[in-house]
Structures are given as C-alpha cells and as structure tokens.
Protein backbone atom coordinates (compact mmCIF):
# COMPACT_ATOMS: atom_id res chain seq x y z
CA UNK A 1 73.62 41.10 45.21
CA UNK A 2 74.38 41.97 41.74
CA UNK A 3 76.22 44.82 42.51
CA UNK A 4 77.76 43.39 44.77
CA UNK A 5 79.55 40.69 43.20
CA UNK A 6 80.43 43.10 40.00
CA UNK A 7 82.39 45.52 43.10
CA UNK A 8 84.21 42.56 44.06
CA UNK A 9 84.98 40.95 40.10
CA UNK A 10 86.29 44.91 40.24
CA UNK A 11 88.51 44.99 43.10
CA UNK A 12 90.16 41.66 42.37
CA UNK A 13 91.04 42.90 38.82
CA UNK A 14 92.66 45.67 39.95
CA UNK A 15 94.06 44.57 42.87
CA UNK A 16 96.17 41.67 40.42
CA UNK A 17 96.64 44.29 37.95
CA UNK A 18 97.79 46.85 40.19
CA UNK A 19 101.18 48.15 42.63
CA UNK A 20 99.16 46.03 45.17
CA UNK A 21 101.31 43.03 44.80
CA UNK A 22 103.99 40.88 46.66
CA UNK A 23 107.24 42.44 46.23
CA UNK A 24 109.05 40.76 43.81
CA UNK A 25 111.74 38.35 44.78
CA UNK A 26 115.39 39.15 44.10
CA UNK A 27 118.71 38.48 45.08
CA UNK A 28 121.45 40.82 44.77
CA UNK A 29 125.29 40.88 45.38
CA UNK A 30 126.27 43.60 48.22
CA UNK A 31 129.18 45.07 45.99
CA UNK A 32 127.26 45.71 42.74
CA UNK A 33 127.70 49.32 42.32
CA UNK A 34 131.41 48.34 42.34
CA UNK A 35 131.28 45.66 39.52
CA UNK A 36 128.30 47.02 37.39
CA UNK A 37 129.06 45.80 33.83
CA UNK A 38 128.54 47.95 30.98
CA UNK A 39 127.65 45.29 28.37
CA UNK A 40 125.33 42.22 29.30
CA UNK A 41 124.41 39.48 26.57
CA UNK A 42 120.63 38.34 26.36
CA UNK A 43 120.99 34.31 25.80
CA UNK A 44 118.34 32.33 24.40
CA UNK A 45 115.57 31.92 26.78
CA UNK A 46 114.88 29.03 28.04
CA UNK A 47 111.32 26.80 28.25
CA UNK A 48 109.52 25.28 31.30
CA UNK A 49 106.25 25.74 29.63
CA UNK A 50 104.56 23.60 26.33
CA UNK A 51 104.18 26.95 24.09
CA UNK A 52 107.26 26.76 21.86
CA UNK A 53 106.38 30.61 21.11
CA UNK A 54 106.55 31.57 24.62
CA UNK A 55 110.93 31.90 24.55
CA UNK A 56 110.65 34.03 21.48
CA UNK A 57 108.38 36.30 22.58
CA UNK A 58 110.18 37.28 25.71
CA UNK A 59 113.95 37.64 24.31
CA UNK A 60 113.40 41.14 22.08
CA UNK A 61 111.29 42.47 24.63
CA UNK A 62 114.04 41.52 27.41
CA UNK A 63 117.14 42.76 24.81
CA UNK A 64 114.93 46.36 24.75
CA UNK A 65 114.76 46.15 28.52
CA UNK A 66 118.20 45.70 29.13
CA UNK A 67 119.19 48.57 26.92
CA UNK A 68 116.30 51.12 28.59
CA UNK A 69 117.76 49.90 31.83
CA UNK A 70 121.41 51.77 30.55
CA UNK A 71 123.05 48.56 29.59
CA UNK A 72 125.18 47.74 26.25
CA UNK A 73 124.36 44.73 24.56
CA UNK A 74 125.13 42.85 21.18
CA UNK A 75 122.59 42.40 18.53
CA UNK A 76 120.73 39.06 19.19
CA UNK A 77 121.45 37.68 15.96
CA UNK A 78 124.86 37.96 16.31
CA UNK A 79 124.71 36.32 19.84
CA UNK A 80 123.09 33.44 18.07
CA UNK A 81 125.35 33.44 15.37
CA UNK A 82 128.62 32.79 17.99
CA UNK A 83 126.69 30.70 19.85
CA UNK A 84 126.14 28.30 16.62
CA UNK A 85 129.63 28.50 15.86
CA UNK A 86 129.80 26.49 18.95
CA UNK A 87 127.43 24.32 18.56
CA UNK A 88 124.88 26.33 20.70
CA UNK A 89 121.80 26.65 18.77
CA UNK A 90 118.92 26.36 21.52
CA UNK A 91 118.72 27.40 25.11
CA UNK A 92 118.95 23.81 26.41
CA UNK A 93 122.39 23.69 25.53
CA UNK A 94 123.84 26.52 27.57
CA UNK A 95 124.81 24.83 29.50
CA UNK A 96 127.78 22.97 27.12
CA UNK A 97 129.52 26.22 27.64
CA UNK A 98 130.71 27.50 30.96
CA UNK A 99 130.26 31.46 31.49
CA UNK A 100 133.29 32.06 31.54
CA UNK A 101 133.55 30.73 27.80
CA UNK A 102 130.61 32.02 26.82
CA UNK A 103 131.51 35.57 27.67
CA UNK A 104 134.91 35.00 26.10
CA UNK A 105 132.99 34.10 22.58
CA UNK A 106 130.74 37.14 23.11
CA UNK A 107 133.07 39.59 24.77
CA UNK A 108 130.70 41.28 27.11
CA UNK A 109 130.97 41.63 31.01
CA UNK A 110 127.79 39.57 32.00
CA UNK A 111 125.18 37.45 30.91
CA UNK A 112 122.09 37.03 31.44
CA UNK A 113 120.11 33.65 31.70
CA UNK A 114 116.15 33.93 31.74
CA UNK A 115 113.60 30.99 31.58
CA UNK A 116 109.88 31.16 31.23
CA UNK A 117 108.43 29.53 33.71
CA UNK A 118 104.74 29.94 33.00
CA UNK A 119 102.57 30.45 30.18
CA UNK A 120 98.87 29.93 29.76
CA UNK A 121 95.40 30.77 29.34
CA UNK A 122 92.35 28.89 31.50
CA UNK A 123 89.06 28.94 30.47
CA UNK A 124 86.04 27.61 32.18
CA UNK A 125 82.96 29.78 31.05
CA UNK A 126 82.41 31.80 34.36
CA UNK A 127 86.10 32.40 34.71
CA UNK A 128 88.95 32.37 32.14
CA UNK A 129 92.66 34.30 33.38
CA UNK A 130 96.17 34.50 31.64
CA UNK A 131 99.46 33.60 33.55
CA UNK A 132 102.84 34.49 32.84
CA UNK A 133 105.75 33.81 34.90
CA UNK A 134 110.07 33.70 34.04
CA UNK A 135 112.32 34.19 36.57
CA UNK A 136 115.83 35.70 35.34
CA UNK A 137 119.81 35.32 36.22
CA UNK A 138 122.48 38.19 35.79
CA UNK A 139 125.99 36.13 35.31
CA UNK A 140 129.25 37.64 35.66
CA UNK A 141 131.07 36.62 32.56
CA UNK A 142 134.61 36.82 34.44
CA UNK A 143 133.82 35.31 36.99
CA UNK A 144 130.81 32.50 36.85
CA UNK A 145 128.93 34.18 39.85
CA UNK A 146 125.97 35.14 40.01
CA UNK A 147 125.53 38.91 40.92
CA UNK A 148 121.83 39.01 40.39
CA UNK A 149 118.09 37.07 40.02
CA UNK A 150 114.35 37.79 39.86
CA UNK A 151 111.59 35.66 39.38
CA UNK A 152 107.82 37.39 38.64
CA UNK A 153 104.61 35.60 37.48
CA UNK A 154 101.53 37.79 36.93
CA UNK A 155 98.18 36.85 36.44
CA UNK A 156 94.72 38.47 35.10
CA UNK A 157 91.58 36.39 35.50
CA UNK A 158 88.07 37.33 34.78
CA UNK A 159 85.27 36.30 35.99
CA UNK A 160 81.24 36.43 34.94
CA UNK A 161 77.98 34.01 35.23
CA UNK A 162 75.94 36.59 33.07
CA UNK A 163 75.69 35.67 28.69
CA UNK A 164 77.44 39.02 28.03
CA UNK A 165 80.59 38.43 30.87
CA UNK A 166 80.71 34.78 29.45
CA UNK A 167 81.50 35.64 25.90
CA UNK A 168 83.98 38.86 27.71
CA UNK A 169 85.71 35.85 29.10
CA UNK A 170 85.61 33.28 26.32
CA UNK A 171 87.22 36.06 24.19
CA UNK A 172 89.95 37.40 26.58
CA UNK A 173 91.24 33.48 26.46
CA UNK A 174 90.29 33.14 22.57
CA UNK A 175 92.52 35.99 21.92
CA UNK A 176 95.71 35.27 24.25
CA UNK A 177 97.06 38.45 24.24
CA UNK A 178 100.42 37.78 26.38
CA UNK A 179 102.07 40.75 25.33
CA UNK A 180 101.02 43.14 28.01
CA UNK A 181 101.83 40.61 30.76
CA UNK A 182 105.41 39.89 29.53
CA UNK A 183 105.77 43.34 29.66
CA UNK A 184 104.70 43.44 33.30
CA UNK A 185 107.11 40.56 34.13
CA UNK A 186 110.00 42.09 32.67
CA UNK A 187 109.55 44.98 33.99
CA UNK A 188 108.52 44.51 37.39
CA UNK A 189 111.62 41.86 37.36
CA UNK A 190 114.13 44.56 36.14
CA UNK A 191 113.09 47.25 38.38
CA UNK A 192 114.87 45.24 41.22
CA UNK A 193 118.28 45.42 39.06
CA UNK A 194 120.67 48.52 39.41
CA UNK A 195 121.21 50.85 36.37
CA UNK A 196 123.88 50.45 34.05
CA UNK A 197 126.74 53.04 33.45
CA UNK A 198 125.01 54.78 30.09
CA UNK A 199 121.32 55.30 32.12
CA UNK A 200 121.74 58.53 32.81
CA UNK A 201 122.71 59.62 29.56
CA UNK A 202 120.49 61.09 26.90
CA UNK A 203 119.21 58.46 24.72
CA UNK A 204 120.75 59.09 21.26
CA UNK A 205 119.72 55.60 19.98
CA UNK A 206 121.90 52.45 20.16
CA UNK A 207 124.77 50.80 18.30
CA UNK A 208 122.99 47.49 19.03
CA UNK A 209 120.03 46.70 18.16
CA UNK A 210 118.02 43.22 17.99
C-alpha cells in the first residue's frame, strides 16, 4: 500500500511539473507577422496577490524574456524614470496614461502589460504546494489594440503522512522558492507569442539591459 501511494505522490509530481499540461490560453491577432514590433516596453507589473515582492520578482525575469524572445527593449530603469516624469510611479496608475501616450513617452512599438495573479505557498503537514499564476497583455503602442495575451498559473504540491515527507514538505513551503515557477510561467506564457525581428540573429549581447 506503501508503494503504492509513493507511485502515485510520483506521478502527480510529474505530471504538474511536466509537458502534460492544459495548453496555455492565448489570444492572438491574425495579421501579426505583418505588424511584429521590434521594440516592446516591460511596464511595471501589476498585483492581484498580498506579496508586495511578487511584481518585482517577475519584471527582470520578463525584460530577459522579451529580449531572448528577439525583441528590443529599453532598460527598466529608464522606463520607470519616464514614467515618473509623468507621474507614473506604480503599476496601479497605468492606467492615467493611454497607450498611445505611453508609447509616445517611451518611443517603442508595443507594450506590454503583465499582472500577477497568484502567489502563494500552502502548508498543512501532509501536503504543502506553491502556486504561481500572471497572465500577460502585448499592446500596440500606435494603435491601443491589443495584438496579444496569455495567462499561465503553475503549481507544485507535495504530499507525505510519513515524519521524514512531513519535514520534506514543511521545508519546501519554509523555503518559498518561487523562482523556478516564475520561470515556468513566463516561459510557457511566451512560447505562445511570435518571435521578434532580431531572433534569428546571433546573440552579440544587447544595447538594453535591465
């Protein structure tokens, strides 16, 4: 019975950790290939969740992203810079500025608008997991339109009745490693966007940089 049950804790780990997964959700314009911009500007991410850390710990992973993906973007300090010239200085307030005017400030082709949408670590002594969700909005900067979104959450949990799998699981929550799994959102999320125009190049290391 045992054995059993340690098979199945198995399976379920891999299975959430694994390509065995929904697809993940996305939405993107038909005429893309067409109107692929070359630079894209990482906002401030925004917060559904309590962790105040959560927003920062996504946004220089996501800038990297966005420049593996083939993409040109400006520094994020100097994106936060314009922005506080305009009275911008959290994500909340995005919204004061229309795209349009926002790409204006920052002079790139797109932006894009992320939010975490989940952050957290459960722990009940047989079980403990970690979840971390953000869905994500590519903005033209011309236009206002969208021309793309994702949304991902992933989610490890662990479970364990014995003393040894107990204190496994009371230190995989003690320790909150989030890293790995904002990784995995990103990108899982960004493999349903296109390219940019530089992908194919030879990576000879960036103007930008965060």
């Amino acid at each position: 019975m045992k054995y059993t049950r340690c098979i199945f804790c198995f399976l379920v780990t891999v299975f959430l950790l694994s390509g065995c997964l929904p697809k993940t959700p996305h939405t993107l314009v038909s005429d893309y290939q067409s109107r692929t911009p070359v630079s894209i500007a990482v906002l401030p991410v925004q917060n559904e969740t309590v962790d105040m850390d959560a927003p920062k710990a996504f946004r220089p992973k996501l800038f990297n992203a966005i420049l593996d993906k083939g993409y040109v973007s400006p520094p994020i300090t100097s994106i936060d810079h314009i922005l506080a010239q305009k009275d911008i200085k959290e994500a909340g307030q995005l919204g004061a500025l229309t795209p349009q005017e926002i790409g204006t400030c920052l002079n790139v082709d797109a932006l894009l608008y992320s939010t975490v949408t989940a952050w957290n670590t459960k722990y009940l002594v047989v079980y403990s997991s970690i979840t971390v969700g953000a869905r994500f909005q590519l903005i033209d900067a011309k236009t206002g339109e969208q021309l793309w979104e994702s949304k991902r959450e992933v989610s490890e949990k662990r479970f364990g009745a014995n003393e040894d799998q107990m204190e496994r699981n009371l230190a995989f929550a003690v320790l909150k490693r989030y890293e790995p799994y904002i990784h995995k959102v990103i990108n899982s999320a960004l493999s349903t966007l296109p390219n940019g125009l530089k992908y194919a190049e030879q990576k000879k290391g960036s103007c930008f940089g965060p």
